[in-house]
Structures are given as structure tokens and as C-alpha cells.
N, C-alpha and C. Protein backbone atom coordinates (compact mmCIF):
# COMPACT_ATOMS: atom_id res chain seq x y z
N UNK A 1 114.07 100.45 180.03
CA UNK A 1 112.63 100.38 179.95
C UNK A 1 112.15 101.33 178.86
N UNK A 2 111.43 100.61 178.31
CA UNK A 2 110.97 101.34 177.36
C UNK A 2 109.40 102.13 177.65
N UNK A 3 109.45 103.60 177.34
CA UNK A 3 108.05 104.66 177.44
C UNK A 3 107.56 104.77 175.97
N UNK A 4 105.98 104.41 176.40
CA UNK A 4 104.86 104.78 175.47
C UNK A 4 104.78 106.45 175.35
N UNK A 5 104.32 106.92 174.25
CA UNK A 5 104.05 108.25 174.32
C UNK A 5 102.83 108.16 174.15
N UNK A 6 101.88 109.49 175.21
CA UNK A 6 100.55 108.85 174.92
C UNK A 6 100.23 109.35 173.39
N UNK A 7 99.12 108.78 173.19
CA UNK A 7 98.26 109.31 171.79
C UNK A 7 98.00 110.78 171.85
N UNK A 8 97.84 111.26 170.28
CA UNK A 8 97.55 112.67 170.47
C UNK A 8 95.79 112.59 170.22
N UNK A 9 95.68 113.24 171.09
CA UNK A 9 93.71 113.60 170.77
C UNK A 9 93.28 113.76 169.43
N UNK A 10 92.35 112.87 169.07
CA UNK A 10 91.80 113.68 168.09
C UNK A 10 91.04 115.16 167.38
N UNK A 11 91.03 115.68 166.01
CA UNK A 11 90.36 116.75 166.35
C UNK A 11 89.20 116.93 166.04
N UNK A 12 88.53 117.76 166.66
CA UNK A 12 87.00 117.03 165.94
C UNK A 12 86.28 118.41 165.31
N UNK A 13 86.38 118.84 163.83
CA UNK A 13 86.11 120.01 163.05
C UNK A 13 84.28 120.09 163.11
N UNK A 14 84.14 118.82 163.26
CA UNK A 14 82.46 119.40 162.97
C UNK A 14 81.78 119.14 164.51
N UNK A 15 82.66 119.55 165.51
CA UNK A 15 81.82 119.52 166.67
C UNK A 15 81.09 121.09 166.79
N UNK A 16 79.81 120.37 166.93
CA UNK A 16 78.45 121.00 167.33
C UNK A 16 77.77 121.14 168.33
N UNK A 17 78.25 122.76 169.17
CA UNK A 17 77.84 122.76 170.56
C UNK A 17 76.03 123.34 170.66
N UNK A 18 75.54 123.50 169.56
CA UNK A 18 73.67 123.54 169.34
C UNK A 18 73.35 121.81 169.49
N UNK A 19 74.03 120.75 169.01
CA UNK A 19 73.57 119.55 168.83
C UNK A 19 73.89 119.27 170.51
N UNK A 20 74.83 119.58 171.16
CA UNK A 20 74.96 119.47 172.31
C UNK A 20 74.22 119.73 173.49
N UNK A 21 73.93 120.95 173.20
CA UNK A 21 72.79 121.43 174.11
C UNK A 21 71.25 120.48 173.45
N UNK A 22 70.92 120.46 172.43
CA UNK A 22 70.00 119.50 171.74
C UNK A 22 69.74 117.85 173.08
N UNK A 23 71.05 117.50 172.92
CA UNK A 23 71.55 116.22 173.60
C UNK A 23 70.89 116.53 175.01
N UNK A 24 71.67 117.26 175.75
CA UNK A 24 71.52 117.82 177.38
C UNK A 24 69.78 117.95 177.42
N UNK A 25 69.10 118.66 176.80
CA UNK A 25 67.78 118.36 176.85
C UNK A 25 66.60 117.88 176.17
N UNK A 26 67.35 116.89 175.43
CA UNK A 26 66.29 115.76 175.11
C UNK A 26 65.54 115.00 175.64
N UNK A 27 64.74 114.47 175.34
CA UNK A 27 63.63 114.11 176.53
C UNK A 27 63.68 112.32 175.36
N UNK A 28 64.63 112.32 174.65
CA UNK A 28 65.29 110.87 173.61
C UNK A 28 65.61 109.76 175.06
N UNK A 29 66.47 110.19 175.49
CA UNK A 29 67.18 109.55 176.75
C UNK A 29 66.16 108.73 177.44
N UNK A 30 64.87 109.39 177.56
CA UNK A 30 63.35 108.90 178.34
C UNK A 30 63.15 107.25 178.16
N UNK A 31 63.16 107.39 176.87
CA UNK A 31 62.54 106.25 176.01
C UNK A 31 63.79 104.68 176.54
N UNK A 32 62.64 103.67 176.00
CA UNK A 32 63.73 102.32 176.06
C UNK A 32 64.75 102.11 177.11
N UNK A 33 65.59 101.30 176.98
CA UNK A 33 66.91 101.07 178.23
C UNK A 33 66.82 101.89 178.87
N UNK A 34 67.39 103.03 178.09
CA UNK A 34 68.32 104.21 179.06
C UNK A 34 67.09 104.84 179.80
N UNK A 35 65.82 105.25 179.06
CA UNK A 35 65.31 105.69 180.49
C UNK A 35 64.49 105.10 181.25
N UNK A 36 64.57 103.26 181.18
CA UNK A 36 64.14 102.38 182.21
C UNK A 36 65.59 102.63 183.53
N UNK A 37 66.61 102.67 182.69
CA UNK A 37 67.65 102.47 183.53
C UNK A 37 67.70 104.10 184.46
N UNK A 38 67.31 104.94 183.85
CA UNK A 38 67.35 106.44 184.31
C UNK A 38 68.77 107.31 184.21
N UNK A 39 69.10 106.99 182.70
CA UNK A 39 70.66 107.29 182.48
C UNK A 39 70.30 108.72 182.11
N UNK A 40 71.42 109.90 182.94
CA UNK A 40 71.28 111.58 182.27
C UNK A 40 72.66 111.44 181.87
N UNK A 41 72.84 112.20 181.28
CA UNK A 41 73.75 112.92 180.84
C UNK A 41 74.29 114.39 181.44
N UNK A 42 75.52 113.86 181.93
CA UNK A 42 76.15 114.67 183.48
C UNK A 42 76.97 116.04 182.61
N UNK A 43 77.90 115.75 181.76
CA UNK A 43 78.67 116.42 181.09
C UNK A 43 78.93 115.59 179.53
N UNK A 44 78.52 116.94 178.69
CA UNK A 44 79.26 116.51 177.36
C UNK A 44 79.83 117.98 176.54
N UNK A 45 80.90 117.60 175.78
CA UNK A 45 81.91 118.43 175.26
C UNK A 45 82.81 117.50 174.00
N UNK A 46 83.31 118.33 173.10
CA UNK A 46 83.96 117.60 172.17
C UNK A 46 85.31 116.66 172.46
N UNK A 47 84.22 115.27 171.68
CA UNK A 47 84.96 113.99 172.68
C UNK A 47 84.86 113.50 173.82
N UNK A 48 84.05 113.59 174.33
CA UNK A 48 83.93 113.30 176.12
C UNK A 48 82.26 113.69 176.22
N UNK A 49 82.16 112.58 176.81
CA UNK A 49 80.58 112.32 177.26
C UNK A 49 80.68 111.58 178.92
N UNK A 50 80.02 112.55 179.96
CA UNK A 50 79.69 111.46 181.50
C UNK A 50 78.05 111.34 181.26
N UNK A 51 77.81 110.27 181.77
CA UNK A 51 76.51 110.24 181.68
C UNK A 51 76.64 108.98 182.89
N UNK A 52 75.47 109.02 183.82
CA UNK A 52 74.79 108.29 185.37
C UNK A 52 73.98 107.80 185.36
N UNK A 53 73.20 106.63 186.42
CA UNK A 53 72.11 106.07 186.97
C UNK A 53 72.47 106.35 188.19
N UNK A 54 71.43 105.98 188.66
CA UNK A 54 71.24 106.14 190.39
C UNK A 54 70.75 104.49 190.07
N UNK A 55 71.68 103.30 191.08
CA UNK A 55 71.20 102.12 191.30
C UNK A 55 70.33 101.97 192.28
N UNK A 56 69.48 100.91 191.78
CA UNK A 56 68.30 100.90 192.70
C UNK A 56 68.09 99.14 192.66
N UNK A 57 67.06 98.94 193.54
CA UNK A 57 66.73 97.26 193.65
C UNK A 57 66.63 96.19 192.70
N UNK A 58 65.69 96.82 191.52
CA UNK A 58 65.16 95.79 190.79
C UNK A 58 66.58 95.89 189.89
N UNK A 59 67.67 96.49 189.80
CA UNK A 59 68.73 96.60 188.93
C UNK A 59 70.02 95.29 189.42
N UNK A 60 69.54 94.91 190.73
CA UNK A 60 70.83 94.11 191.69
C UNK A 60 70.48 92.66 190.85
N UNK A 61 71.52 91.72 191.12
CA UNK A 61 71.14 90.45 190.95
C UNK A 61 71.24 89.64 192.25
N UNK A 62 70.44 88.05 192.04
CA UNK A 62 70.17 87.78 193.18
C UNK A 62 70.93 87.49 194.69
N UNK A 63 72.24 88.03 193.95
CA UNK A 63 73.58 88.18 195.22
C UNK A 63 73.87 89.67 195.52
N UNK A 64 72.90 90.08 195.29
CA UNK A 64 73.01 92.01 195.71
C UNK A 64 73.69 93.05 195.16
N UNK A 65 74.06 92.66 193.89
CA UNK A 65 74.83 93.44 193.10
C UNK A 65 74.36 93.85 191.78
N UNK A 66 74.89 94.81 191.05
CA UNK A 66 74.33 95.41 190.25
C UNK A 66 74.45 94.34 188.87
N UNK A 67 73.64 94.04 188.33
CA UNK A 67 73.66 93.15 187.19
C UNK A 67 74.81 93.50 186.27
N UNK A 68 75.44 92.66 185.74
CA UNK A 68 76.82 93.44 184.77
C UNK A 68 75.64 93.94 183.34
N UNK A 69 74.79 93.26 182.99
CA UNK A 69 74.13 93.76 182.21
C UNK A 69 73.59 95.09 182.01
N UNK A 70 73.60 96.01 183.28
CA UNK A 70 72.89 97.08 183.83
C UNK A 70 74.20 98.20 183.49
N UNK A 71 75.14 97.64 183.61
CA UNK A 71 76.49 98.16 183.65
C UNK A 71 77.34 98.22 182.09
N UNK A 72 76.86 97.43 181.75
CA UNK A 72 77.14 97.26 179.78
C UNK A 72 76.00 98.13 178.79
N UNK A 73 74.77 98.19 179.48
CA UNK A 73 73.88 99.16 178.90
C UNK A 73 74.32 100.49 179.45
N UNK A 74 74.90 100.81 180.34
CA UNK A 74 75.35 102.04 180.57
C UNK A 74 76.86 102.53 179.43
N UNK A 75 77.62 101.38 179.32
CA UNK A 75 78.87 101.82 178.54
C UNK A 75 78.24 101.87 176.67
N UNK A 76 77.47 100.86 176.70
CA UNK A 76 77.06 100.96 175.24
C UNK A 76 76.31 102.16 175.22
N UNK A 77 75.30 102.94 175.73
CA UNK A 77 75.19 104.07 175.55
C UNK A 77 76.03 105.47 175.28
N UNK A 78 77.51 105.47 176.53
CA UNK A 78 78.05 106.41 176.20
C UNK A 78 78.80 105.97 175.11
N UNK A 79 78.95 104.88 174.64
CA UNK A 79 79.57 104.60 173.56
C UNK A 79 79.82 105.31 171.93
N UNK A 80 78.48 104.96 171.76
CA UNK A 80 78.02 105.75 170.74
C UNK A 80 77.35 107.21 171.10
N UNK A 81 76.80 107.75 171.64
CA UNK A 81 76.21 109.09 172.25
C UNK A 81 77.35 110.32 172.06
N UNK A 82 78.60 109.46 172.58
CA UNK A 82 79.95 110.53 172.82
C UNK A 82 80.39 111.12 171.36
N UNK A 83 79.87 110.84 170.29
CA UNK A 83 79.79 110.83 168.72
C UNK A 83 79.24 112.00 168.58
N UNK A 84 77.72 112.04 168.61
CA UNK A 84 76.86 113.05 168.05
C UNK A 84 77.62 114.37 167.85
N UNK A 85 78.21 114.87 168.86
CA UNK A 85 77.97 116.02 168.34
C UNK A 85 79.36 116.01 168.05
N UNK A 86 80.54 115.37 167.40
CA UNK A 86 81.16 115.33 166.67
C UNK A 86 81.40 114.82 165.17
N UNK A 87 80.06 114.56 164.60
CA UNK A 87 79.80 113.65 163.77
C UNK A 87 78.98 115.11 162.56
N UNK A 88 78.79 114.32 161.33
CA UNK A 88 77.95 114.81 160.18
C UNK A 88 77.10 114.76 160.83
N UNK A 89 75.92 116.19 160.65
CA UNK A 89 74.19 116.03 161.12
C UNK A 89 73.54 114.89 160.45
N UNK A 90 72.67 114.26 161.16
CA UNK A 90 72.31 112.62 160.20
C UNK A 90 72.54 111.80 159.87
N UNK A 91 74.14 111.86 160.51
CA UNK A 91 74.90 110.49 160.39
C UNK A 91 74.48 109.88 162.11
N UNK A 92 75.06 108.62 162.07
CA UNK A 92 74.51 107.77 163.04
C UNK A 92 75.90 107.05 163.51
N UNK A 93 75.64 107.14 164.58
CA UNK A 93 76.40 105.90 165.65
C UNK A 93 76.02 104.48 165.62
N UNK A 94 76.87 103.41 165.60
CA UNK A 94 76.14 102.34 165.73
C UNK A 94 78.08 101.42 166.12
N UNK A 95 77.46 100.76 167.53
CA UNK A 95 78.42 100.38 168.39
C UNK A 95 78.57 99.06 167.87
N UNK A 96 79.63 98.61 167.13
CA UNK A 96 80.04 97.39 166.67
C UNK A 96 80.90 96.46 167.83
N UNK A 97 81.56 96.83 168.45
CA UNK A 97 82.27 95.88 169.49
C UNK A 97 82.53 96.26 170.58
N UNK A 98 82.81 95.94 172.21
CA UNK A 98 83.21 96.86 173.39
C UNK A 98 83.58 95.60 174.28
N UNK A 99 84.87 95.65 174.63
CA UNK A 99 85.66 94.88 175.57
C UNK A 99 85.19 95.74 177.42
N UNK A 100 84.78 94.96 178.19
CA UNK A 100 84.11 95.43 179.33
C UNK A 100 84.82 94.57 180.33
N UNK A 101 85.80 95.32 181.34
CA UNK A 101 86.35 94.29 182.55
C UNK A 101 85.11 94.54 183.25
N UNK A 102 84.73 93.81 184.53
CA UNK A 102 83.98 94.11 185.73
C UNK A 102 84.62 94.27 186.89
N UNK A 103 85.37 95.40 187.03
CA UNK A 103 86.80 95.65 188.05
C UNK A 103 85.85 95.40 189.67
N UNK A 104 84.72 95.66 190.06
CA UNK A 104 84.44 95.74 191.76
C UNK A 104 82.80 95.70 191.60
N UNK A 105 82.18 94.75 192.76
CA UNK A 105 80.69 94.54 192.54
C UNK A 105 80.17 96.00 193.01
N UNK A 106 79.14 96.39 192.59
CA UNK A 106 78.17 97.60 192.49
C UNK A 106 77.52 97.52 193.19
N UNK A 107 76.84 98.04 194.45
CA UNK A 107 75.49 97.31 195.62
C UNK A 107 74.80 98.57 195.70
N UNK A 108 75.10 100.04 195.73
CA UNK A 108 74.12 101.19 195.85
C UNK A 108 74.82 102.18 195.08
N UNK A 109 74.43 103.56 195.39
CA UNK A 109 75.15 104.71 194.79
C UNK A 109 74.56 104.85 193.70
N UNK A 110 75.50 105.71 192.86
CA UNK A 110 74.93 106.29 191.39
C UNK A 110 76.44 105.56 190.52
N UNK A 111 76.24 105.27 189.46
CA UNK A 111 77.08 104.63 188.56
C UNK A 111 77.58 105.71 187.47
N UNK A 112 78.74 105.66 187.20
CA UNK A 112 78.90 107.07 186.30
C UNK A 112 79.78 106.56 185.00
N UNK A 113 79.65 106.74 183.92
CA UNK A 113 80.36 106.45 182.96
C UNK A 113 81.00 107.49 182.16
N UNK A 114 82.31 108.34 182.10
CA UNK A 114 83.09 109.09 181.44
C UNK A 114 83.12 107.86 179.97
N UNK A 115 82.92 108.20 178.90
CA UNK A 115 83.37 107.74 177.42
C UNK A 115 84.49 109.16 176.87
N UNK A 116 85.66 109.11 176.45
CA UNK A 116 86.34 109.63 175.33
C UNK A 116 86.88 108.70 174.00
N UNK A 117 86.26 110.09 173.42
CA UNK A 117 86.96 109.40 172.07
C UNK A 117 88.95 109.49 171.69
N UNK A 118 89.07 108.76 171.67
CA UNK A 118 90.62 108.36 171.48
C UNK A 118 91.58 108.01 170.21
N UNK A 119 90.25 107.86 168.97
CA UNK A 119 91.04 107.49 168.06
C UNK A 119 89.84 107.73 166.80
N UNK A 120 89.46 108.41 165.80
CA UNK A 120 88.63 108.95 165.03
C UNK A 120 89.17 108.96 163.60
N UNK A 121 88.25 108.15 162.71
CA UNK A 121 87.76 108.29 161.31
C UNK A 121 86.82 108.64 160.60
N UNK A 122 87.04 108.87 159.46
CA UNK A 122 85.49 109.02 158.94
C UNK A 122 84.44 107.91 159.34
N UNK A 123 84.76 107.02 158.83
CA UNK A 123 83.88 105.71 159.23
C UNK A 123 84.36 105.10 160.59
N UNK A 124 85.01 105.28 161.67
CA UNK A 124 85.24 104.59 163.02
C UNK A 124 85.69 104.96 163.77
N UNK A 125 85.10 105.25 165.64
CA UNK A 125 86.24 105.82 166.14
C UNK A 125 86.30 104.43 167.05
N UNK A 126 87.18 104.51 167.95
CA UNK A 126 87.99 104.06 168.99
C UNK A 126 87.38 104.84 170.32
N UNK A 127 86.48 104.10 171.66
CA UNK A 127 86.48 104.96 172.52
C UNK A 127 86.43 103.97 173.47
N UNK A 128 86.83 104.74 174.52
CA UNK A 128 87.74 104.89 176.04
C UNK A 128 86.36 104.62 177.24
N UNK A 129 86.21 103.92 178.17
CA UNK A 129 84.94 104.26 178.65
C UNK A 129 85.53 104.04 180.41
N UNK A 130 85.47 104.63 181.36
CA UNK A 130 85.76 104.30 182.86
C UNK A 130 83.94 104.43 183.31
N UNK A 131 83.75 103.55 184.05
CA UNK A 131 82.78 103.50 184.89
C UNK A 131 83.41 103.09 186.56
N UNK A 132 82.46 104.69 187.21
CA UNK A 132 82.78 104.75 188.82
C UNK A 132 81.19 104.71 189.44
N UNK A 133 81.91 103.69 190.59
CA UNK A 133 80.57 103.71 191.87
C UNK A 133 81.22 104.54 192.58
N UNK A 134 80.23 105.94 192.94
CA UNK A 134 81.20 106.81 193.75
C UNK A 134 82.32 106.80 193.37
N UNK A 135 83.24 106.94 194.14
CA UNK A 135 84.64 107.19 194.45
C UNK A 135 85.81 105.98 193.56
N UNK A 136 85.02 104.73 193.22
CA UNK A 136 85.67 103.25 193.42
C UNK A 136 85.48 103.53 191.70
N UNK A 137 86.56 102.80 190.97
CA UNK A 137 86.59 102.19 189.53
C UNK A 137 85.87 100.96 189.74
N UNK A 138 84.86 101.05 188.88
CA UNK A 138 83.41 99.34 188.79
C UNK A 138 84.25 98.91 187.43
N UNK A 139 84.64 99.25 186.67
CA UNK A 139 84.35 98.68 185.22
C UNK A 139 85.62 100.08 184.04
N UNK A 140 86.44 99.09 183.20
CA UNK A 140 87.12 99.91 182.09
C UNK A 140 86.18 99.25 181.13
N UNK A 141 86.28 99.47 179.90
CA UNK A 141 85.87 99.40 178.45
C UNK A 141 86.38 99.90 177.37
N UNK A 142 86.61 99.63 176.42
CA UNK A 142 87.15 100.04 174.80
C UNK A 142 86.27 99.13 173.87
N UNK A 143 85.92 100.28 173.46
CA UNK A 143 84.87 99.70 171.48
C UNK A 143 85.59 100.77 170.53
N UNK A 144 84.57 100.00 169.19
CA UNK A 144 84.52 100.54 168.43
C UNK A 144 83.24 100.82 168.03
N UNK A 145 83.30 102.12 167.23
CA UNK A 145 81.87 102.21 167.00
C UNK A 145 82.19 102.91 165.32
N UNK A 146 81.27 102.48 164.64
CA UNK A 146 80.86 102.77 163.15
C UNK A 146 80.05 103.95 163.35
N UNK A 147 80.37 105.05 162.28
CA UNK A 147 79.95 106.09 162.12
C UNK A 147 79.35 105.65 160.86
N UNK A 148 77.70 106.08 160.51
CA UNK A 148 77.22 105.75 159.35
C UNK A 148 77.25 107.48 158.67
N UNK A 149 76.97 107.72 157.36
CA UNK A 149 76.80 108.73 156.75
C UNK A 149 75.35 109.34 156.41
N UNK A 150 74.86 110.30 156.88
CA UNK A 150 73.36 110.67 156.35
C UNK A 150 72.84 109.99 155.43
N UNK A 151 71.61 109.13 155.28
CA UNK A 151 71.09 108.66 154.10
C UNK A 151 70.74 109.31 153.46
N UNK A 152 70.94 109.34 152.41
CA UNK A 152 70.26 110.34 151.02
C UNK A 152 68.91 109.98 150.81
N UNK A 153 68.12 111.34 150.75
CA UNK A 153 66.66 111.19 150.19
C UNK A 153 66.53 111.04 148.46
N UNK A 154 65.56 110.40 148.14
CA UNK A 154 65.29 110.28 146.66
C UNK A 154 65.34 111.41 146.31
N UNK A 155 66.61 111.56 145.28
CA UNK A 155 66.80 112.89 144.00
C UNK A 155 67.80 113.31 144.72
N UNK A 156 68.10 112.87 146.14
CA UNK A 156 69.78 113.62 145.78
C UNK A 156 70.59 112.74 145.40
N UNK A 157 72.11 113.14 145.79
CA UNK A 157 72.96 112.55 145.76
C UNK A 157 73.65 112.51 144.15
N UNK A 158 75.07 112.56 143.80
CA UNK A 158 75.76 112.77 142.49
C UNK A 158 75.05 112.33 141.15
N UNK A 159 74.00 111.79 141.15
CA UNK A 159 73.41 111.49 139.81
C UNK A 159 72.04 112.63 139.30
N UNK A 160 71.98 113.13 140.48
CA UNK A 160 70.81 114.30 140.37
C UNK A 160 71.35 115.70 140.15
């Protein structure tokens, strides 16, 4: 039988624990999806982002379970989020693809999504996503997500 060796972690030189704390109390999260959905941010550290909802009624579908949609806006968030503060200031996340099983239906509790990053470029990482109801695995995931580069303001950049 043949053994995998796992991957070695990436390292992440420009992680920024001011952008972190930035993250933890932003009042960004409020706005749109995430704070219709009421997603916080539980723990973050370089490479690793948990972030939660608390499920509630209008989130179930009409067989009592948590919409998978409700559950894909939770992974696409930590998706890209788990970036920031490993990333250039002003560069941007932007989630190009994410494979999502739906391992067990969701009916109450709080929903929790751990994202690590697993595999990092300049332009792309590779990340890891487990989502738990309580105690129970709901949902694995793997994307990719595009790292964009700060846009340059008029007059910079090598010709100025």
C-alpha cells in the first residue's frame, strides 16, 4: 500500500495580525449576505479562518432543512476572507471555483465553517473548507480563489 505524505503548509510572509484584528471588528461582515445570514468570525490566524451562523427559520427549506444555498454562502465567504490578512494590503480575494459535498441535512444549531489555506501563490491559493452542525460534519469543500494585486492610482506604477 502505498502512503501519501501530507502537504507542507504554506508560508505566509506578509501575514498581518493589525489587518486581523481590523477583520475581528469590522462592522464589513454587517452588510449584504453575510450579515443577512449573521456570519461572525469565531477565530482567525495565518491561514485559517472559523467563522458561524446561528440557523434559524426563514434559512430552512420547505422540508426543514437548512437551504444548501445558506450553506455555500457560508463556505464562499470563508473562502476568500481566510486571504486577507495573508495577502498584499489592497489586493483582493475573488473566489473563482468551490467543489461543495452536502455530507448531513442541517435543521437547528449554529453552522461553523473552519477554511485553511493549503496551497498558495502569488496569484492563487487552494483552500480547504469543513463545515460542522455542532458536533456532526454538514458539508467538505475545496476552491480556488484568485488573489488580485492592488490597483494602481493614476501616476504610479513603473512609467512614473
Amino acid at each position: 500500500m502505498v502512503t501519501m505524505a501530507p502537504l507542507a503548509s504554506p508560508d505566509f510572509p506578509l501575514y498581518n495580525p493589525e489587518l486581523v484584528k481590523h477583520v475581528r471588528d469590522s462592522r464589513a461582515a454587517e452588510a449584504g449576505l453575510p450579515g443577512y445570514l449573521g456570519i461572525r468570525t469565531v477565530e482567525i490566524g495565518p491561514g485559517r479562518l472559523v467563522a458561524a451562523f446561528q440557523v434559524r427559520p426563514e434559512l430552512l427549506n420547505p422540508f426543514g432543512s437548512l437551504h444548501g444555498g445558506a450553506l455555500a454562502a457560508l463556505v464562499d465567504h470563508v473562502l476568500g476572507s481566510v486571504l486577507y490578512p495573508v495577502i498584499q494590503p489592497g489586493a483582493w480575494a475573488a473566489t473563482t471555483e468551490f467543489k461543495l459535498n452536502l455530507l448531513a441535512p442541517v435543521r437547528a444549531g449554529e453552522l461553523t465553517a473552519e477554511a485553511v489555506i493549503v496551497s498558495m501563490t502569488k496569484r492563487t491559493a487552494v483552500v480547504q473548507v469543513n463545515v460542522t452542525n455542532e458536533d456532526r460534519l454538514a458539508g467538505l469543500a475545496q476552491g480556488t480563489v484568485l488573489v488580485m494585486p492592488p490597483r494602481q492610482q493614476p501616476g504610479e506604477g513603473p512609467d512614473t
